[in-house]
C-alpha atoms as a PDB file:
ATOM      1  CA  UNK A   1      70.630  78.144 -15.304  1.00  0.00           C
ATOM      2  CA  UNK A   2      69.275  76.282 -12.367  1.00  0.00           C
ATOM      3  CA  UNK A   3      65.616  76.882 -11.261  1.00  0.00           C
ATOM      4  CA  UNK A   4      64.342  77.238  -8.494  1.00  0.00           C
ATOM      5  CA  UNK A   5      63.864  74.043  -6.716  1.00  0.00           C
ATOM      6  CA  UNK A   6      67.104  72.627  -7.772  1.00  0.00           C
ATOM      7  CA  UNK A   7      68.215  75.529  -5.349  1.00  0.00           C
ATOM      8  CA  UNK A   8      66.285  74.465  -2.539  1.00  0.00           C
ATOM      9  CA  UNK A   9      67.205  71.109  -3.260  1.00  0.00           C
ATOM     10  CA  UNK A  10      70.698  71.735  -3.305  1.00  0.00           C
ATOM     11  CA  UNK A  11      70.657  73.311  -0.116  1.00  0.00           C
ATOM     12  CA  UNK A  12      68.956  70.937   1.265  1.00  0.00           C
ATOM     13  CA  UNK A  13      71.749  68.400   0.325  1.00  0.00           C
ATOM     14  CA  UNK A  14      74.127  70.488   1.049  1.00  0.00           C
ATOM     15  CA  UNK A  15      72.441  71.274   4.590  1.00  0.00           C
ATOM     16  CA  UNK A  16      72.335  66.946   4.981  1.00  0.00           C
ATOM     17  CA  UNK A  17      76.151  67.248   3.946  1.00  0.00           C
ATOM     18  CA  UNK A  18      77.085  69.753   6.036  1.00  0.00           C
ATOM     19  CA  UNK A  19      75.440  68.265   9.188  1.00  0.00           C
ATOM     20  CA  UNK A  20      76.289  65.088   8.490  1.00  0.00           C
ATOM     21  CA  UNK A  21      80.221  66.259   8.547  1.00  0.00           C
ATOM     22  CA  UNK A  22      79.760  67.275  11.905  1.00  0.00           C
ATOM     23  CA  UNK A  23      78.033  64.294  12.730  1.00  0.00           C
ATOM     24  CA  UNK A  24      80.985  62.543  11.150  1.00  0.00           C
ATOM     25  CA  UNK A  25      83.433  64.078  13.224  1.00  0.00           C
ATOM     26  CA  UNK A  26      81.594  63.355  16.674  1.00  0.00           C
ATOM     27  CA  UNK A  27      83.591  60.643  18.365  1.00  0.00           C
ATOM     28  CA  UNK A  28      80.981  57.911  19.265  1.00  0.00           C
ATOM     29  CA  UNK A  29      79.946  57.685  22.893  1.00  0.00           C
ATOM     30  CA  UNK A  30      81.020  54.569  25.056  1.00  0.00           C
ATOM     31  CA  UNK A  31      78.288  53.061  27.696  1.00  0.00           C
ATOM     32  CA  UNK A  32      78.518  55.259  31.001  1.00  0.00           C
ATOM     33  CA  UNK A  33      79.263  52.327  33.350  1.00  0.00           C
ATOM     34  CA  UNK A  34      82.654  51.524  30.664  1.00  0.00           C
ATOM     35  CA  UNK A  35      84.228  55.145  30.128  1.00  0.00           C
ATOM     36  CA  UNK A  36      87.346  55.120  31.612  1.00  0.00           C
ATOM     37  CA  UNK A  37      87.089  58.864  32.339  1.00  0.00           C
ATOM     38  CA  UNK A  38      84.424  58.424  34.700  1.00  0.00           C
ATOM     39  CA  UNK A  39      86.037  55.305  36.365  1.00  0.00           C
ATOM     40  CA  UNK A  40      87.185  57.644  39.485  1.00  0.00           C
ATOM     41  CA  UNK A  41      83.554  59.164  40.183  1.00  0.00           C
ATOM     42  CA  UNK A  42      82.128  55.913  39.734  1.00  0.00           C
ATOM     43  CA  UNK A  43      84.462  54.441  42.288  1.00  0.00           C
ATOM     44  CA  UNK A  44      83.558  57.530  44.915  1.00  0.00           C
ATOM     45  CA  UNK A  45      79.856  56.920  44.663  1.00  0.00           C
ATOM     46  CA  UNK A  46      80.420  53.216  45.111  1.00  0.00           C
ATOM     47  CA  UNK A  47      82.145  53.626  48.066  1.00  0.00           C
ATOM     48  CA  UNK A  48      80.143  55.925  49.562  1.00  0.00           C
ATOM     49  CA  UNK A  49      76.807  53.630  48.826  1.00  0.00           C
ATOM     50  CA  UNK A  50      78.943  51.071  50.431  1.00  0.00           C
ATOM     51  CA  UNK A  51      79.449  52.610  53.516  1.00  0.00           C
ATOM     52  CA  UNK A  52      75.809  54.186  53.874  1.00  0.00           C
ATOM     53  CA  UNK A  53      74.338  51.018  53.460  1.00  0.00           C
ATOM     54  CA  UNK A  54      76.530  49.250  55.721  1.00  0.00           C
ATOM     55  CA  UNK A  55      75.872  52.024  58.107  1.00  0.00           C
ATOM     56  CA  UNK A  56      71.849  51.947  57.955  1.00  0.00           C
ATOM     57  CA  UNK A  57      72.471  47.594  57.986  1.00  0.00           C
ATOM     58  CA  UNK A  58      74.672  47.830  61.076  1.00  0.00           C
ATOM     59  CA  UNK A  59      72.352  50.200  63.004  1.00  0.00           C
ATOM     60  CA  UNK A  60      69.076  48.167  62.210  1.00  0.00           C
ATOM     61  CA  UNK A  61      70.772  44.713  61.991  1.00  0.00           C
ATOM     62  CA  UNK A  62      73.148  44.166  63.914  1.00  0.00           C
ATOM     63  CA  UNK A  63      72.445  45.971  66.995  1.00  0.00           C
ATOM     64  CA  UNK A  64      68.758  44.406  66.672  1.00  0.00           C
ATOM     65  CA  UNK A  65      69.743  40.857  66.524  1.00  0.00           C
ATOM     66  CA  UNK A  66      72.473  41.598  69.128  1.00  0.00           C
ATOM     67  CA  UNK A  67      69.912  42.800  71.488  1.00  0.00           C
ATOM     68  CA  UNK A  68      67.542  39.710  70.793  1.00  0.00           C
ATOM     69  CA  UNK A  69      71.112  37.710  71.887  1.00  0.00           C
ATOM     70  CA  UNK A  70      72.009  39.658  74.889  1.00  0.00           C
ATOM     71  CA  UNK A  71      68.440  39.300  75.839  1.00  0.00           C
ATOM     72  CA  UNK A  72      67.956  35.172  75.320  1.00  0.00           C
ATOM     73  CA  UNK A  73      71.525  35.089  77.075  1.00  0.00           C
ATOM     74  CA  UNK A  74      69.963  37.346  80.159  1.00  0.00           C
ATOM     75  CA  UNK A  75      67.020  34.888  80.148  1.00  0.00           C
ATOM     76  CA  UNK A  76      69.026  31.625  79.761  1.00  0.00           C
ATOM     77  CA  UNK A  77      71.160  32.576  82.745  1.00  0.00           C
ATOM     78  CA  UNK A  78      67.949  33.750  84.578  1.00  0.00           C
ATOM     79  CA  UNK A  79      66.610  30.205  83.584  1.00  0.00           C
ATOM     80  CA  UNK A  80      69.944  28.582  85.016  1.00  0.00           C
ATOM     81  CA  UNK A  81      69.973  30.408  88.280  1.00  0.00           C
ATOM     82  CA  UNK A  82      66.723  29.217  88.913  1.00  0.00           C
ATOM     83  CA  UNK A  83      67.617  25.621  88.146  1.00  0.00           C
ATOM     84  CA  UNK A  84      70.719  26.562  90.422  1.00  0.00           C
ATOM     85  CA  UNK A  85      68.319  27.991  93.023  1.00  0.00           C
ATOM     86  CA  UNK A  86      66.180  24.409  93.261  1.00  0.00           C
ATOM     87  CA  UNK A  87      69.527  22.334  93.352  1.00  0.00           C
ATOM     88  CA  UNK A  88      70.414  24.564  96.064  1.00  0.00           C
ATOM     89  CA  UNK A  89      66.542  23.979  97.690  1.00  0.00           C
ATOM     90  CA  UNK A  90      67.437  20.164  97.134  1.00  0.00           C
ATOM     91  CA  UNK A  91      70.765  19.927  98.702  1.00  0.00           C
ATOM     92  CA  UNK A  92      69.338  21.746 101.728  1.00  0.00           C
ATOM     93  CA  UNK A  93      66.862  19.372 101.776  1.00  0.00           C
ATOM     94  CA  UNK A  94      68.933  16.688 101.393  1.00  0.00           C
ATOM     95  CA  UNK A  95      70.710  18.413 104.894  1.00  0.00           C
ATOM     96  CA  UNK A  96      67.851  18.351 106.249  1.00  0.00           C
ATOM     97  CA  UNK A  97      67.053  15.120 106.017  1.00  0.00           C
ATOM     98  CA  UNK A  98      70.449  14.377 107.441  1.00  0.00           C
ATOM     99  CA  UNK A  99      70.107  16.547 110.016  1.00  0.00           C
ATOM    100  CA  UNK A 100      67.055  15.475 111.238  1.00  0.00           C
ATOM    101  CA  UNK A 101      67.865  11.670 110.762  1.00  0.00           C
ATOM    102  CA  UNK A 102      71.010  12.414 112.798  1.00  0.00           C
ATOM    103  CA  UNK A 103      68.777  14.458 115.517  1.00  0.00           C
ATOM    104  CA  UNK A 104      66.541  11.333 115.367  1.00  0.00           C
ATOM    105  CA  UNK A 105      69.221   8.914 115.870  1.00  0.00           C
ATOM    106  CA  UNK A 106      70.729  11.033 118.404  1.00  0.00           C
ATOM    107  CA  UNK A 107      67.619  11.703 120.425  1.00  0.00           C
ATOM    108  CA  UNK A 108      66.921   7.725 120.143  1.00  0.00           C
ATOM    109  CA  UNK A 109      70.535   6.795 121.661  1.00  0.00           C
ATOM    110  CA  UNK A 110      70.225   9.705 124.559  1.00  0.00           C
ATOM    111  CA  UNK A 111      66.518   7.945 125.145  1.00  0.00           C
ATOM    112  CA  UNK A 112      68.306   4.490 125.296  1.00  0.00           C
ATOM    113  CA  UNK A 113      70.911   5.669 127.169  1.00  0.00           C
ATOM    114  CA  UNK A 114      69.108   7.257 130.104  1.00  0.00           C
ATOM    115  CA  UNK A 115      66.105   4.416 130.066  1.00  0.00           C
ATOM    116  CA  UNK A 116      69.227   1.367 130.402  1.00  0.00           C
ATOM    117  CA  UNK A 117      68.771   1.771 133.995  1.00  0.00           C
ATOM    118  CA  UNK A 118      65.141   1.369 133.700  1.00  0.00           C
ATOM    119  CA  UNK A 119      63.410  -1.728 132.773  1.00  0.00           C
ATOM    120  CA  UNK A 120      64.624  -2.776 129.079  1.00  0.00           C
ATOM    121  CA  UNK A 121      60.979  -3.433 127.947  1.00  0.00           C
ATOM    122  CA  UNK A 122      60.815   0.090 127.586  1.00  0.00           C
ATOM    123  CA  UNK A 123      63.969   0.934 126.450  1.00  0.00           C
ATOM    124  CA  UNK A 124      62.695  -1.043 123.463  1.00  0.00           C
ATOM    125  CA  UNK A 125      59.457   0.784 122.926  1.00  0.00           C
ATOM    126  CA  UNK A 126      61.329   4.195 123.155  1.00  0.00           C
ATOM    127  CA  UNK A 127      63.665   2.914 120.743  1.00  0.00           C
ATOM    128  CA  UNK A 128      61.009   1.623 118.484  1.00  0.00           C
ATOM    129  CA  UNK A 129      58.930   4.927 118.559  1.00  0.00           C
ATOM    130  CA  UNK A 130      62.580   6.824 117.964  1.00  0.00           C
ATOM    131  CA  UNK A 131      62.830   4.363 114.534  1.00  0.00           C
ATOM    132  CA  UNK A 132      59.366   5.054 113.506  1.00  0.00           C
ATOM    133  CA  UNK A 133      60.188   8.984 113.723  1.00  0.00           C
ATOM    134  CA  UNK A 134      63.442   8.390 112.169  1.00  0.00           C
ATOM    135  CA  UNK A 135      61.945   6.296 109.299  1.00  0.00           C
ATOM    136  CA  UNK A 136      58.886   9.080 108.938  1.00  0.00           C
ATOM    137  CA  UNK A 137      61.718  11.776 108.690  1.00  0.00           C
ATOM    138  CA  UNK A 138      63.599   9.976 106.397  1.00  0.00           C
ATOM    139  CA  UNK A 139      60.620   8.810 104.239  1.00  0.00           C
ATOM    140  CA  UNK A 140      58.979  13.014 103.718  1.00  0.00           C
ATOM    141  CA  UNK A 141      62.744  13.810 103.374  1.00  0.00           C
ATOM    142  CA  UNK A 142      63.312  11.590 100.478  1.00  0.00           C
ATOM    143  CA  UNK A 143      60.103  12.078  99.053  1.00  0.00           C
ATOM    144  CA  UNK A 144      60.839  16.156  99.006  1.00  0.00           C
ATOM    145  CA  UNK A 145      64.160  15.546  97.527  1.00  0.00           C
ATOM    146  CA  UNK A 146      62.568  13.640  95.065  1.00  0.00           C
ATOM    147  CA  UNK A 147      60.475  16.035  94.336  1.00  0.00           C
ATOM    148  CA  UNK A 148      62.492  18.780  94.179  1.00  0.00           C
ATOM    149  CA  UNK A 149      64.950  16.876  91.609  1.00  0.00           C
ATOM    150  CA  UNK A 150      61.579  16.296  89.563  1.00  0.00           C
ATOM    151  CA  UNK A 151      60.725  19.969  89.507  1.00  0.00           C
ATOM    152  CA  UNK A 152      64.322  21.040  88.886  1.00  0.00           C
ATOM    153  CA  UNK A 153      64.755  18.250  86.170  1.00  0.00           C
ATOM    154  CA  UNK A 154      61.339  19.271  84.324  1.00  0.00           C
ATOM    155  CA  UNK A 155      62.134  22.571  84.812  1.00  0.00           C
ATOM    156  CA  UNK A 156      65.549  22.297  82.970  1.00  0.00           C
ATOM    157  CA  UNK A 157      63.988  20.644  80.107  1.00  0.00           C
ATOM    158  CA  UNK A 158      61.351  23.215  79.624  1.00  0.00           C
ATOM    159  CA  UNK A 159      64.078  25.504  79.329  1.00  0.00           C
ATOM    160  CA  UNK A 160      66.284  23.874  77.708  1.00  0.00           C
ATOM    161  CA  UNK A 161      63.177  22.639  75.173  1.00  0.00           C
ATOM    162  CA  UNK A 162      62.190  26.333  74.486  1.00  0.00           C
ATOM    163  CA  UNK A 163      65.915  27.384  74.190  1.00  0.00           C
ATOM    164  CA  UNK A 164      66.413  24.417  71.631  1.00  0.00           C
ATOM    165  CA  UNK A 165      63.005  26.065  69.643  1.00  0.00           C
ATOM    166  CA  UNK A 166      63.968  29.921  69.578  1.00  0.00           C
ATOM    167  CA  UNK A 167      67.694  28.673  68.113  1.00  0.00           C
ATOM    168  CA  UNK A 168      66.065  26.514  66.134  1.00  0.00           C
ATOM    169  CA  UNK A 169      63.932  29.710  64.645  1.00  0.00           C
ATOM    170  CA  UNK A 170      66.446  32.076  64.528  1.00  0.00           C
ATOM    171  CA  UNK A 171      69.232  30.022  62.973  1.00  0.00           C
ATOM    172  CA  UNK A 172      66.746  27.728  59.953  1.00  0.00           C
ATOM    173  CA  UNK A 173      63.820  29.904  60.458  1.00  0.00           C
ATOM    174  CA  UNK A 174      61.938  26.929  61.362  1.00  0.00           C
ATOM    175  CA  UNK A 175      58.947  26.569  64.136  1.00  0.00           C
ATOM    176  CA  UNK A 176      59.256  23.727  65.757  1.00  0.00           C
ATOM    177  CA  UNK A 177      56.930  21.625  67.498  1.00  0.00           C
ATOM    178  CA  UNK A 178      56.566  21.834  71.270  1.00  0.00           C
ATOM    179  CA  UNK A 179      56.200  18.190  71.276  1.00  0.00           C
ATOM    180  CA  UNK A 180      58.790  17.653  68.829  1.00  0.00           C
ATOM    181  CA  UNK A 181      61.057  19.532  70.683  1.00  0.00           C
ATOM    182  CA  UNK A 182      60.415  18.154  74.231  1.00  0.00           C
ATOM    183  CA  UNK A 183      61.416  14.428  72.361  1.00  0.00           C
ATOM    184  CA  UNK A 184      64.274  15.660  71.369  1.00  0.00           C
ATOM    185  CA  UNK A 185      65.730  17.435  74.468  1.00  0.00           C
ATOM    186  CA  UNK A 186      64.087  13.638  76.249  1.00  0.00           C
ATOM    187  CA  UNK A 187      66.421  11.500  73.982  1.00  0.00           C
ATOM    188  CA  UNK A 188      69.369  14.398  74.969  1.00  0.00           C
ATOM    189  CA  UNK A 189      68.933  13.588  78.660  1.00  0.00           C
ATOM    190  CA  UNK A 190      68.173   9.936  78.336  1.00  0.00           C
ATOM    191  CA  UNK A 191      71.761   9.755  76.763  1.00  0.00           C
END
């Protein structure tokens, strides 16, 4: 005869047996991310993740650093119709000057022309005075052109200086020096 506790601890085996059968007959589980049954719902939430991230980088990306492009193109051809504008101011300066050196020398014949008759002592002090004017002229005319070339050159390199910098930033991520940058674009132009 059995007593007692045997019973209970028969049961209790037989409990651990019968539980561990069904344990037994479980088929083990394979990692998530390798269980071929799941391969088609994995593939569906990748794609969509895909595409909602692309989505969210294209709207805050691209269309950012597109704008910052469109707008540094906008300015850069701002910049260059300015430095049109003054090579425009110096050409018509440069017309000027040839306008009013022709108007100088023209003025200076009629003069020369019309005092022949009269003694040529002073045909040669109207002709002198014509010269000075003409040489006057000539000398503010040059001096503006100058000028304006100067401005228009220094005004180029600025540009072209700061354009050089922002690329510079946006392509290396790297600030450089104004004076660094000015040396640069001066060894550019002295080419």
């Amino acid at each position: 005869m059995t007593s007692p506790g045997h019973t209970a601890h028969s049961m209790a085996v037989s409990g651990h047996t019968v539980s561990g059968t069904a344990v037994a007959q479980k088929q083990p589980v394979a990692f998530p991310p390798f269980d071929t049954t799941t391969y088609p719902s994995q593939f569906f939430w990748l794609t969509v993740t895909f595409v909602v991230l692309f989505v969210v980088i294209w709207q805050l990306g691209v269309k950012r650093v597109g704008g910052n492009i469109i707008a540094r193109k906008q300015r850069i051809a701002s910049d260059l119709e300015a430095a049109e504008a003054h090579r425009r101011n110096a050409e018509k300066a440069a017309a000027d000057y040839e306008a009013a050196l022709a108007a100088a020398r023209n003025r200076a014949h009629a003069m020369a022309e019309e005092n022949s008759r009269l003694i040529q002592g002073e045909v040669d002090a109207a002709k002198a005075k014509a010269d000075a004017d003409a040489k006057a002229a000539t000398d503010q005319a040059k001096a503006r052109v100058a000028q304006l070339q100067s401005d228009a050159a220094q005004h180029i390199k600025a540009v072209a200086s700061e354009a050089a910098g922002q690329i510079v930033a946006r392509l290396i991520g790297v600030e450089v020096s104004e004076q660094d940058r000015a040396s640069a674009v001066n060894q550019v132009s002295a080419r």
